[in-house]
C-alpha atoms as a PDB file:
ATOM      1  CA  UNK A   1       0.000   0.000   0.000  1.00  0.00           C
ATOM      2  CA  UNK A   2       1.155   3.811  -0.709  1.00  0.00           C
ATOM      3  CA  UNK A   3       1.297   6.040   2.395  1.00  0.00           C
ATOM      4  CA  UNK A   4       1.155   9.320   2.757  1.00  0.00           C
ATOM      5  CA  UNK A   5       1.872  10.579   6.825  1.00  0.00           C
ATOM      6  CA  UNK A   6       1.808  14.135   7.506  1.00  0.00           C
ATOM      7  CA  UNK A   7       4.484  14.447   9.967  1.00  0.00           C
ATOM      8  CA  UNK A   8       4.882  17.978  10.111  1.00  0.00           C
ATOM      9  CA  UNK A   9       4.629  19.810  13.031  1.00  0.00           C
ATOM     10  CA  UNK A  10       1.441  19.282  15.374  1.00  0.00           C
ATOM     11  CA  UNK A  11       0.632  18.217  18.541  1.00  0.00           C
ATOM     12  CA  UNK A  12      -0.051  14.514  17.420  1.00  0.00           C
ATOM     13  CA  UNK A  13       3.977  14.282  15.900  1.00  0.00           C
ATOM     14  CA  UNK A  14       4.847  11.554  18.317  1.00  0.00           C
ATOM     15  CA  UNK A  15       1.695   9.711  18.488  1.00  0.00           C
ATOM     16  CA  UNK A  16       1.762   9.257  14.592  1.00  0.00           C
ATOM     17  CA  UNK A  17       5.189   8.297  14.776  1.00  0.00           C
ATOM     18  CA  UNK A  18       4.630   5.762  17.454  1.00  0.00           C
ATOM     19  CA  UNK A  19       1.326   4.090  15.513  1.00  0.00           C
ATOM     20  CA  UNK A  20       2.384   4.693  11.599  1.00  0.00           C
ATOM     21  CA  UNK A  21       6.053   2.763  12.299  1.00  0.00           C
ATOM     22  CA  UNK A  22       5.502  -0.843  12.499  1.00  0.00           C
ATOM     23  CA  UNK A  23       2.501  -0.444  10.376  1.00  0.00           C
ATOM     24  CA  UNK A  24       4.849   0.665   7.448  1.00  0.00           C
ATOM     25  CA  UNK A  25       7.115  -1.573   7.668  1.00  0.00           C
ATOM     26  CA  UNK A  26       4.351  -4.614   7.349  1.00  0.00           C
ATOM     27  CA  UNK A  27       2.604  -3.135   5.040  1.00  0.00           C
ATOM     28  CA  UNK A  28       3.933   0.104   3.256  1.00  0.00           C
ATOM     29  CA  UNK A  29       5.357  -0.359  -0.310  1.00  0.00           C
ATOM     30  CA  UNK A  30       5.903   3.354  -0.423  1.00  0.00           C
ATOM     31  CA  UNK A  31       5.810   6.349   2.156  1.00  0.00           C
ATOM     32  CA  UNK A  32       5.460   9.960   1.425  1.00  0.00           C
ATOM     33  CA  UNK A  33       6.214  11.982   4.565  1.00  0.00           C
ATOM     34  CA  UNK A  34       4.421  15.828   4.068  1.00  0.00           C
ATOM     35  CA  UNK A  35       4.154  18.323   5.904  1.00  0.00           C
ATOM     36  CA  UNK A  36       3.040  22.392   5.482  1.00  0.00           C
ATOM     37  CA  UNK A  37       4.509  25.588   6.386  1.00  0.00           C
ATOM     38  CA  UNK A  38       7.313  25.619   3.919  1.00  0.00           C
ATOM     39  CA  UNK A  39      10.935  25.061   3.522  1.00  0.00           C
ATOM     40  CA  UNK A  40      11.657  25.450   7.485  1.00  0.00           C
ATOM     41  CA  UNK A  41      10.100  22.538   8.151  1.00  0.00           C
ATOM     42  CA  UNK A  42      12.329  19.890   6.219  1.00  0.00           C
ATOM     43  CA  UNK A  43      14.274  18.838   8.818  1.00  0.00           C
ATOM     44  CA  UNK A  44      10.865  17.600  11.263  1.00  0.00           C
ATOM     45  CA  UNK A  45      10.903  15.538   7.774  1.00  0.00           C
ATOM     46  CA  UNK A  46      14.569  14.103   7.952  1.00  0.00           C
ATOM     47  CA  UNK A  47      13.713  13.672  11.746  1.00  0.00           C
ATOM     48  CA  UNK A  48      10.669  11.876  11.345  1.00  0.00           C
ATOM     49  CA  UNK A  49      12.110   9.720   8.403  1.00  0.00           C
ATOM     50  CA  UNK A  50      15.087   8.532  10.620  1.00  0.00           C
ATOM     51  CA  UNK A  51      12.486   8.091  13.942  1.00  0.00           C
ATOM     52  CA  UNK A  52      10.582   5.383  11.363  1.00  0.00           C
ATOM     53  CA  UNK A  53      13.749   3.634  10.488  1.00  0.00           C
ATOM     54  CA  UNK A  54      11.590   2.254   7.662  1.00  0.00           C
ATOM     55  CA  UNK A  55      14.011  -0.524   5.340  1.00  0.00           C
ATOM     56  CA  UNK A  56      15.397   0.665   2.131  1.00  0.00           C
ATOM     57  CA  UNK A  57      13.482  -1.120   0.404  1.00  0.00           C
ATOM     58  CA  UNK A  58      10.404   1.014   0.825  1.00  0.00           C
ATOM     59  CA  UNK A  59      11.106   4.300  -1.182  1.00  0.00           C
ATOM     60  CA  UNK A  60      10.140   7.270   1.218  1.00  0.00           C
ATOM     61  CA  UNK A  61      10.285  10.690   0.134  1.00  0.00           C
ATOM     62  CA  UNK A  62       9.698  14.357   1.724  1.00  0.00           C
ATOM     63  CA  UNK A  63       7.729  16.609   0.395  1.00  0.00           C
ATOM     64  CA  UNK A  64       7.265  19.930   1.705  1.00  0.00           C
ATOM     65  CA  UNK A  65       4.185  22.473   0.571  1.00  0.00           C
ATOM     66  CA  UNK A  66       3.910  26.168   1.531  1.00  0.00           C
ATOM     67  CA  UNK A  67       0.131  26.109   2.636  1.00  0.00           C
ATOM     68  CA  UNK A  68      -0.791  24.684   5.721  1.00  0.00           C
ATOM     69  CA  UNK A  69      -1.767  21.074   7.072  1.00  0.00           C
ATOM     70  CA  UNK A  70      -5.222  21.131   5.550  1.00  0.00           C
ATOM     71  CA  UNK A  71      -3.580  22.465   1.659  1.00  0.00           C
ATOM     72  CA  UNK A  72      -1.128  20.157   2.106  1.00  0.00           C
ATOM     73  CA  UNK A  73      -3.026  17.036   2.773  1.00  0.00           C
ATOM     74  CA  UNK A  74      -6.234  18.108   0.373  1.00  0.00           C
ATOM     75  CA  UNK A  75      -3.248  18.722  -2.533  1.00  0.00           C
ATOM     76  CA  UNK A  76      -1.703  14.914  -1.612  1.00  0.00           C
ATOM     77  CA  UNK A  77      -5.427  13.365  -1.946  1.00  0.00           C
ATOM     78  CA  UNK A  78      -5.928  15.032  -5.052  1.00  0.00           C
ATOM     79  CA  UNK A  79      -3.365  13.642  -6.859  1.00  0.00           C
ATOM     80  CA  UNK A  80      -4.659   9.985  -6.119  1.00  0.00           C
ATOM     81  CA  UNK A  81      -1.713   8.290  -5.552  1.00  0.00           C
ATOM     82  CA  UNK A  82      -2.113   7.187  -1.966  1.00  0.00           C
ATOM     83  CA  UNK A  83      -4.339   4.217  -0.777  1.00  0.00           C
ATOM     84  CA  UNK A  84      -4.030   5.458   3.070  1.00  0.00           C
ATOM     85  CA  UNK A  85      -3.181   8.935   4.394  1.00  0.00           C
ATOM     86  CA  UNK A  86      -2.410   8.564   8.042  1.00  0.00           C
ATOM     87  CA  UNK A  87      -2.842  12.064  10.033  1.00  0.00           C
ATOM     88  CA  UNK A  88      -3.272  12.649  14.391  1.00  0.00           C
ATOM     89  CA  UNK A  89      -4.466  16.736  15.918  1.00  0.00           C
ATOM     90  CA  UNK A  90      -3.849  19.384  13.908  1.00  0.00           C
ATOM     91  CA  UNK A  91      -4.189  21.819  16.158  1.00  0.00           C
ATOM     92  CA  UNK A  92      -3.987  22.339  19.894  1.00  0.00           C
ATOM     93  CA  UNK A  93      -6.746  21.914  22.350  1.00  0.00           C
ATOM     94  CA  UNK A  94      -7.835  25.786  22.471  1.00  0.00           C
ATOM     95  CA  UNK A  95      -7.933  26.397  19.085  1.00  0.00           C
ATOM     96  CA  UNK A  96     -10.041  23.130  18.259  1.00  0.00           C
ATOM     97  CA  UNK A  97     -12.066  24.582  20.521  1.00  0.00           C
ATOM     98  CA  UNK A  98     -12.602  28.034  18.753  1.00  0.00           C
ATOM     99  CA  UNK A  99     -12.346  26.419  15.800  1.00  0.00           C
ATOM    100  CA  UNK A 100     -13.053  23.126  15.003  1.00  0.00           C
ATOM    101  CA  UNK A 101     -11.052  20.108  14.440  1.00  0.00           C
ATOM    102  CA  UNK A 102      -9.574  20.490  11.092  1.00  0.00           C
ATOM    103  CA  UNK A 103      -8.568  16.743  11.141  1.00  0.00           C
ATOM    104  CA  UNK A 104     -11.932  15.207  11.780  1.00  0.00           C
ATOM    105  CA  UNK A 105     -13.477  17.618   9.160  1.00  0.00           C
ATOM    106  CA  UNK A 106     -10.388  16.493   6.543  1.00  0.00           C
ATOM    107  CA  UNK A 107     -10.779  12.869   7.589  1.00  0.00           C
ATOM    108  CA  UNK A 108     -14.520  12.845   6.147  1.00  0.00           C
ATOM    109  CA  UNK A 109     -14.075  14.951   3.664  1.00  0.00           C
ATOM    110  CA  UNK A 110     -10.834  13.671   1.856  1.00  0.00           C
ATOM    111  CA  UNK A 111     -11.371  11.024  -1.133  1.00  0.00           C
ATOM    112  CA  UNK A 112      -8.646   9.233   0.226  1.00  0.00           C
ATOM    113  CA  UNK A 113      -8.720   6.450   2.836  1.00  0.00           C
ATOM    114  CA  UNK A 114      -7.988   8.507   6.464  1.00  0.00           C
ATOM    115  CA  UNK A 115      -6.357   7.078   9.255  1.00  0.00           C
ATOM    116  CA  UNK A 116      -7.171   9.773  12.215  1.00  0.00           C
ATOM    117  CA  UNK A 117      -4.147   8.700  15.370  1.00  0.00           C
ATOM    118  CA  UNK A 118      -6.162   9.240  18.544  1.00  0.00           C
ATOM    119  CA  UNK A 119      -6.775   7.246  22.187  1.00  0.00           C
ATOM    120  CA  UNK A 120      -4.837   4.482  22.802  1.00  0.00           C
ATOM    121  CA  UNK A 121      -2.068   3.415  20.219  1.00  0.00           C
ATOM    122  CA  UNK A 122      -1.130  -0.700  20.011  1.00  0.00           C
ATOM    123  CA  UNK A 123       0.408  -2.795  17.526  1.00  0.00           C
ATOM    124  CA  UNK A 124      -3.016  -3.627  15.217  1.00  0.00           C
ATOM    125  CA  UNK A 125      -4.249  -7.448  15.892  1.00  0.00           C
ATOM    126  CA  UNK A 126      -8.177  -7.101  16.229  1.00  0.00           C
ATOM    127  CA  UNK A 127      -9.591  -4.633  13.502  1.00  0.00           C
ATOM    128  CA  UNK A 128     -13.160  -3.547  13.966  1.00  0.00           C
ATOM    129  CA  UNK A 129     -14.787  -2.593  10.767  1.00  0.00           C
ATOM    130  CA  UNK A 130     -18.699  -1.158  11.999  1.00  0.00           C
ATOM    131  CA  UNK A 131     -20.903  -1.826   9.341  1.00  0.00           C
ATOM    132  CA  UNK A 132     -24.003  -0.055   8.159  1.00  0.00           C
ATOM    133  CA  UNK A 133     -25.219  -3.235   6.438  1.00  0.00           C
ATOM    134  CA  UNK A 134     -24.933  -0.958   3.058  1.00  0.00           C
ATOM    135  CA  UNK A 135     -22.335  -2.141  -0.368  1.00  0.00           C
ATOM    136  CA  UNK A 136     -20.075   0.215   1.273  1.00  0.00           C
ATOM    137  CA  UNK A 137     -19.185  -2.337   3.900  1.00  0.00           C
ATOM    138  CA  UNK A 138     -18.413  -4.783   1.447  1.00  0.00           C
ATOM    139  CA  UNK A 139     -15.881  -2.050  -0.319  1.00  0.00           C
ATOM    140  CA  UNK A 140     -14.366  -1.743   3.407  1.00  0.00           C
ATOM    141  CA  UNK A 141     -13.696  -5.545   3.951  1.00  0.00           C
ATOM    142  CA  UNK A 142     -12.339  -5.741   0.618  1.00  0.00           C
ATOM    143  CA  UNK A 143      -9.956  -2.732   1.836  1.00  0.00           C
ATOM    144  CA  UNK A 144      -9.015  -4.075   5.050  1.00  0.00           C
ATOM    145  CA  UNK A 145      -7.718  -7.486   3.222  1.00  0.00           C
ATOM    146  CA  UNK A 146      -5.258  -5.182   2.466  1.00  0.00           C
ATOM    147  CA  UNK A 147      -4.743  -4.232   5.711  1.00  0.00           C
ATOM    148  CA  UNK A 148      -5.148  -6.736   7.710  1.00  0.00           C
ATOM    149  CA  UNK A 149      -3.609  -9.957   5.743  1.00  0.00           C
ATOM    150  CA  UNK A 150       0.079  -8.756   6.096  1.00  0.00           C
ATOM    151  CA  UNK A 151      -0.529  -7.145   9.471  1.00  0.00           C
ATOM    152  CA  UNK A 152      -2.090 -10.845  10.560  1.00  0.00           C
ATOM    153  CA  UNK A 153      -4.888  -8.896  12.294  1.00  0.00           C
ATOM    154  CA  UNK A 154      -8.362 -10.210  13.259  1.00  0.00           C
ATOM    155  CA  UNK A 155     -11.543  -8.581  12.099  1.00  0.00           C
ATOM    156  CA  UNK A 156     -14.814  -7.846  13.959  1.00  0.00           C
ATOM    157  CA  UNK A 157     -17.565  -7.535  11.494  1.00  0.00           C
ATOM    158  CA  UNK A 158     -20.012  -5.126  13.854  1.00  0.00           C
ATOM    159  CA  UNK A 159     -23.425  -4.191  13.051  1.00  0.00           C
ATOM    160  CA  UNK A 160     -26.243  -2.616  15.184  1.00  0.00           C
ATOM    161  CA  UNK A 161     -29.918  -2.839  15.115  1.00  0.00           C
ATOM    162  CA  UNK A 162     -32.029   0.172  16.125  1.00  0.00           C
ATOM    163  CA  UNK A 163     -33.449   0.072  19.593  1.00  0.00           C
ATOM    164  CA  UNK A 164     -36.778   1.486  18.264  1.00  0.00           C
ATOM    165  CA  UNK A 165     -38.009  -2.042  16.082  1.00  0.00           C
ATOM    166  CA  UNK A 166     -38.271  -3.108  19.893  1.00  0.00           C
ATOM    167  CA  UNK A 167     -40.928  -1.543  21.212  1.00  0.00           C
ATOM    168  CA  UNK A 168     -43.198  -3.025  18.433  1.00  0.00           C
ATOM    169  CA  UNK A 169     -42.214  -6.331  18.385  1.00  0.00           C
ATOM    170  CA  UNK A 170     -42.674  -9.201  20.904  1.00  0.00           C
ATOM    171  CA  UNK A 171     -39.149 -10.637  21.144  1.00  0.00           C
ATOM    172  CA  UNK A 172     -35.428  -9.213  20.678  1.00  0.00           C
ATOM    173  CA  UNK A 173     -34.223 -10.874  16.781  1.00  0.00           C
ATOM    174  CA  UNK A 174     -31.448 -13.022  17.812  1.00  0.00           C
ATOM    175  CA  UNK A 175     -27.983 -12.710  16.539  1.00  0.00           C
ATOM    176  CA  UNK A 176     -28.632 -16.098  14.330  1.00  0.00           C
ATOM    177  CA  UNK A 177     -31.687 -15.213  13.175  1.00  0.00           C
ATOM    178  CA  UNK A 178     -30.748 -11.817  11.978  1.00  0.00           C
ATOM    179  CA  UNK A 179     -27.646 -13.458  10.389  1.00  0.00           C
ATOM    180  CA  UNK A 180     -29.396 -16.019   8.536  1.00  0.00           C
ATOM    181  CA  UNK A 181     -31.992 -13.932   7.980  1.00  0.00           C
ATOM    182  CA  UNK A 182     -33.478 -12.920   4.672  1.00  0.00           C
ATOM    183  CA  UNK A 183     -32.672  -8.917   4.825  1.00  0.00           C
ATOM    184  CA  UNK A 184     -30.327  -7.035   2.384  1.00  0.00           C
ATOM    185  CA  UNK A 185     -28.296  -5.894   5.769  1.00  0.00           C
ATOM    186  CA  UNK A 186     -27.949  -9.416   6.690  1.00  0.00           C
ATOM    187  CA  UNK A 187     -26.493 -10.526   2.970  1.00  0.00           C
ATOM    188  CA  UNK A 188     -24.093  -7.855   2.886  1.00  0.00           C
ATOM    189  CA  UNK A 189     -22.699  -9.296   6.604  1.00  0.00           C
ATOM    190  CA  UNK A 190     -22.419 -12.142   5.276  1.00  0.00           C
ATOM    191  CA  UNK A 191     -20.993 -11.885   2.001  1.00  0.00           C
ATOM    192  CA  UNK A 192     -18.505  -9.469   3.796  1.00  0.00           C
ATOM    193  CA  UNK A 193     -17.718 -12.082   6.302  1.00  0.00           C
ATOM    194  CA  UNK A 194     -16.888 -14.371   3.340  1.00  0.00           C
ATOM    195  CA  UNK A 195     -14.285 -12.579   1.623  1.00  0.00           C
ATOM    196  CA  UNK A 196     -12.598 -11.923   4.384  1.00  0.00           C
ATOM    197  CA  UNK A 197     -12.080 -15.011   5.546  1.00  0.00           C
ATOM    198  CA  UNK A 198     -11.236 -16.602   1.671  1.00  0.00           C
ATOM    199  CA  UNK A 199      -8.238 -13.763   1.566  1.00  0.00           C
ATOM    200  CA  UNK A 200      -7.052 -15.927   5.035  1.00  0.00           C
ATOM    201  CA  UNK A 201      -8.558 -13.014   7.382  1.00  0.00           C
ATOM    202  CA  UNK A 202     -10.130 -14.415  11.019  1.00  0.00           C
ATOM    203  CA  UNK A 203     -13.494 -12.863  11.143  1.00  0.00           C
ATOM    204  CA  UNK A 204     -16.167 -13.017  13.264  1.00  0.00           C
ATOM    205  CA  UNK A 205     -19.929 -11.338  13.025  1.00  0.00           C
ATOM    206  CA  UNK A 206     -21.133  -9.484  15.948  1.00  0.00           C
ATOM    207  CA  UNK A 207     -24.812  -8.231  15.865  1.00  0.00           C
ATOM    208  CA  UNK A 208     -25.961  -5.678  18.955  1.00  0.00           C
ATOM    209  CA  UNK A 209     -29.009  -4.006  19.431  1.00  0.00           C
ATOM    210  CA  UNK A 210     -28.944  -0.151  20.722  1.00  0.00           C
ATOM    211  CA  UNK A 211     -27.247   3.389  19.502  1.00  0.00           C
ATOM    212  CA  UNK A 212     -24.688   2.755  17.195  1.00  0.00           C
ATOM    213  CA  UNK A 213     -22.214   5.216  18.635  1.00  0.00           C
ATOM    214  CA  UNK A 214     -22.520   3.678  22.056  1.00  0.00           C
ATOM    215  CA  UNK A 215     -22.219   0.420  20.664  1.00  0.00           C
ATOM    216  CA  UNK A 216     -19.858   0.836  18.367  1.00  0.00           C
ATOM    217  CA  UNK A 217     -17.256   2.833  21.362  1.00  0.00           C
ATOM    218  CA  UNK A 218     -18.016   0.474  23.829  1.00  0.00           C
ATOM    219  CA  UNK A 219     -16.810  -2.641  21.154  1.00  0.00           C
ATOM    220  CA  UNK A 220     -13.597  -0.108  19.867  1.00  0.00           C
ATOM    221  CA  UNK A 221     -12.216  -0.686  23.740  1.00  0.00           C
ATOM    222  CA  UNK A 222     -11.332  -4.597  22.802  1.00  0.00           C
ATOM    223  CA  UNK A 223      -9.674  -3.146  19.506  1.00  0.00           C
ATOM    224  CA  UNK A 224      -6.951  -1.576  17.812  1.00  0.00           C
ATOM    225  CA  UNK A 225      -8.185  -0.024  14.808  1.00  0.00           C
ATOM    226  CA  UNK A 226     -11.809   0.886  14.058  1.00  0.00           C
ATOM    227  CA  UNK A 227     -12.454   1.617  10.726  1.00  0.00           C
ATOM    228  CA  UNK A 228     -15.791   3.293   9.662  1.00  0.00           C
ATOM    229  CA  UNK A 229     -17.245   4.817   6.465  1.00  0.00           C
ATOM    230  CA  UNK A 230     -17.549   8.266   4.907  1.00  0.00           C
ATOM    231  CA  UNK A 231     -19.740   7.874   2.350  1.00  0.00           C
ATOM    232  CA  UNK A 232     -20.879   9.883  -0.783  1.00  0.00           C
ATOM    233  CA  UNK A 233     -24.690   9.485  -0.862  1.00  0.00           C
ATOM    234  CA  UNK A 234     -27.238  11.356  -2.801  1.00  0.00           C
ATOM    235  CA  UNK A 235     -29.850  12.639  -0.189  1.00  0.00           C
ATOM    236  CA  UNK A 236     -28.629  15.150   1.456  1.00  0.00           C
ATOM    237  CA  UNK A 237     -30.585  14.803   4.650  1.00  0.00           C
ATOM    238  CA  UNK A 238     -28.417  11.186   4.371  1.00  0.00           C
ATOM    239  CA  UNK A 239     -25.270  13.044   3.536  1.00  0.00           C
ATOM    240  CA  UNK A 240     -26.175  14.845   7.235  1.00  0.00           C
ATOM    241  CA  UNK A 241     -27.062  12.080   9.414  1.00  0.00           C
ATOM    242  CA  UNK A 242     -23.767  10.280   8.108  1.00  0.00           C
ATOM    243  CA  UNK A 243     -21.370  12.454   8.446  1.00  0.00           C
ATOM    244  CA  UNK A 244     -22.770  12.951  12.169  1.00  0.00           C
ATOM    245  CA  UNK A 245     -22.638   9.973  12.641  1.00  0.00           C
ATOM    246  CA  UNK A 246     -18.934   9.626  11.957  1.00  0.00           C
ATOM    247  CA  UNK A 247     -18.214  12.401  13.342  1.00  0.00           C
ATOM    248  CA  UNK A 248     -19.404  11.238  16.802  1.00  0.00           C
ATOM    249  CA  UNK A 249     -17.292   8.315  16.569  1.00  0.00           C
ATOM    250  CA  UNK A 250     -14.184  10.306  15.521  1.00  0.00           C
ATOM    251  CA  UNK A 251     -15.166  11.944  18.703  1.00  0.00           C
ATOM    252  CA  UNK A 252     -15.645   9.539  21.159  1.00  0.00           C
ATOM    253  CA  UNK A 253     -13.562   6.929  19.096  1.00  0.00           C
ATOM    254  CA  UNK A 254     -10.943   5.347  22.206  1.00  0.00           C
ATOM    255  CA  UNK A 255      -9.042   4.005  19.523  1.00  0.00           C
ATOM    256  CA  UNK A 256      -7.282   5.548  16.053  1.00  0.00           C
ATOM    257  CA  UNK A 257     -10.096   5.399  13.361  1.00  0.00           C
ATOM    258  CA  UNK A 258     -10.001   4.621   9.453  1.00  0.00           C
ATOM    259  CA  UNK A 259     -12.316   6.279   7.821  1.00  0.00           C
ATOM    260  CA  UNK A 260     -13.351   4.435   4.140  1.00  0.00           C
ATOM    261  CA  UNK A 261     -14.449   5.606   1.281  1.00  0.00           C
ATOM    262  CA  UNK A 262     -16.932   3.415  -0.764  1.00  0.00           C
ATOM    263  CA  UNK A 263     -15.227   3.037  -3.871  1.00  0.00           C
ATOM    264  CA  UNK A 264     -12.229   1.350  -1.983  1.00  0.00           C
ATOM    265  CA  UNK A 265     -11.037  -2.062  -2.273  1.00  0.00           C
END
């Protein structure tokens, strides 16, 4: 996979060090280390190039860009050479405050794959991919072959059923039933489930019923990686509810997040 890490200076620097390093060299088969602010920044470059102490035989190279993080990163996306752009805080905690976090807004909005460094940092084994039972989750698990095959990580196929179907139906749907279950959600768990496991990824299904964010955060804790989705849908009252949703889990997220994009794989 091509990387591009912006390792330029922020208050994440270490923390993306510390979690893009052994993921590069298992995976990487290029790096391009970027950062903004211009020329006085090359040697945070050179430093964070010798801090990976990535093998030489995975071509790295600095590039430096006179705009700032966001330019920087948006101009590396657009030239759609990177599978996976891996990025932690932009900015410190006051001025996300004032004014917003610039690398949850560029982690959903960039066409690239987004890896946003946050919460606890481990080597990756158990990769939990939350699924909104749409063909975007199939894109994902066809990604995170990628991903997860050389990294010999485990994947947790998560979906959640509303709460609300509950109060109108006798019984909670069991996990099995759901699963074998004739609904398009259901087929898309499955089928996702099944080329995970052909490409020689361990995968397991996990259905739970409540709110999605809480369910999702509460699984992220036995994880390393949680990768959702950042789709490009055509409502726009869809567009809204998904990117809020993401963005709560960007939020509360205890673990780094991946953020797809549906035409991945």
């Amino acid at each position: 996979m091509r990387f591009v890490i912006y390792a330029g200076p922020a208050p994440s620097y270490d923390a993306v060090i510390t979690f893009s390093a052994p993921l590069l060299r298992q995976v990487a088969r290029a790096v391009t280390l970027v950062s903004g602010g211009g020329a006085v920044n090359e040697p945070l470059l050179r430093t964070a190039q010798a801090e990976l102490e990535l093998p030489s035989t995975i071509p790295t190279i600095l590039r430096i860009h006179d705009g700032d993080a966001v330019a920087a990163l948006t101009w590396e996306a657009g030239l759609r050479e990177a599978d996976l752009i891996i990025i932690g805080r932009l900015q410190p905690s006051l001025q996300r405050i004032i004014m917003g976090r610039r690398s949850k807004r560029l982690a959903q909005r960039l066409d690239v794959a987004v890896i946003r460094v946050q919460g606890r940092i481990a080597p990756i084994r158990r990769i939990l991919l939350a699924s909104g039972g749409d063909a975007g989750t199939l894109a994902h698990a066809r990604y995170l072959v990628r991903l997860a095959k050389p990294l010999g990580a485990s994947v947790t196929l998560l979906h959640t059923l509303s709460e609300q179907p509950i109060i109108f139906e006798s019984s909670i749907p069991h996990e099995d039933a759901f699963l074998n279950g004739p609904s398009p959600e259901a087929a898309v768990l499955r089928e996702s489930a099944a080329l995970l496991r052909e490409a020689g990824v361990a995968t397991q299904v996990v259905v739970k019923i409540g709110s999605v964010v809480d369910c999702v955060v509460d699984a992220a804790r036995e994880h390393d990686l949680l990768m959702i989705g950042a789709h490009r849908v055509a409502s726009r009252l869809d567009r809204i509810l998904l990117e809020d949703l993401a963005g709560d889990l960007l939020d509360l997220s205890p673990i780094p997040v991946l953020v797809g994009k549906r035409g991945e794989g």
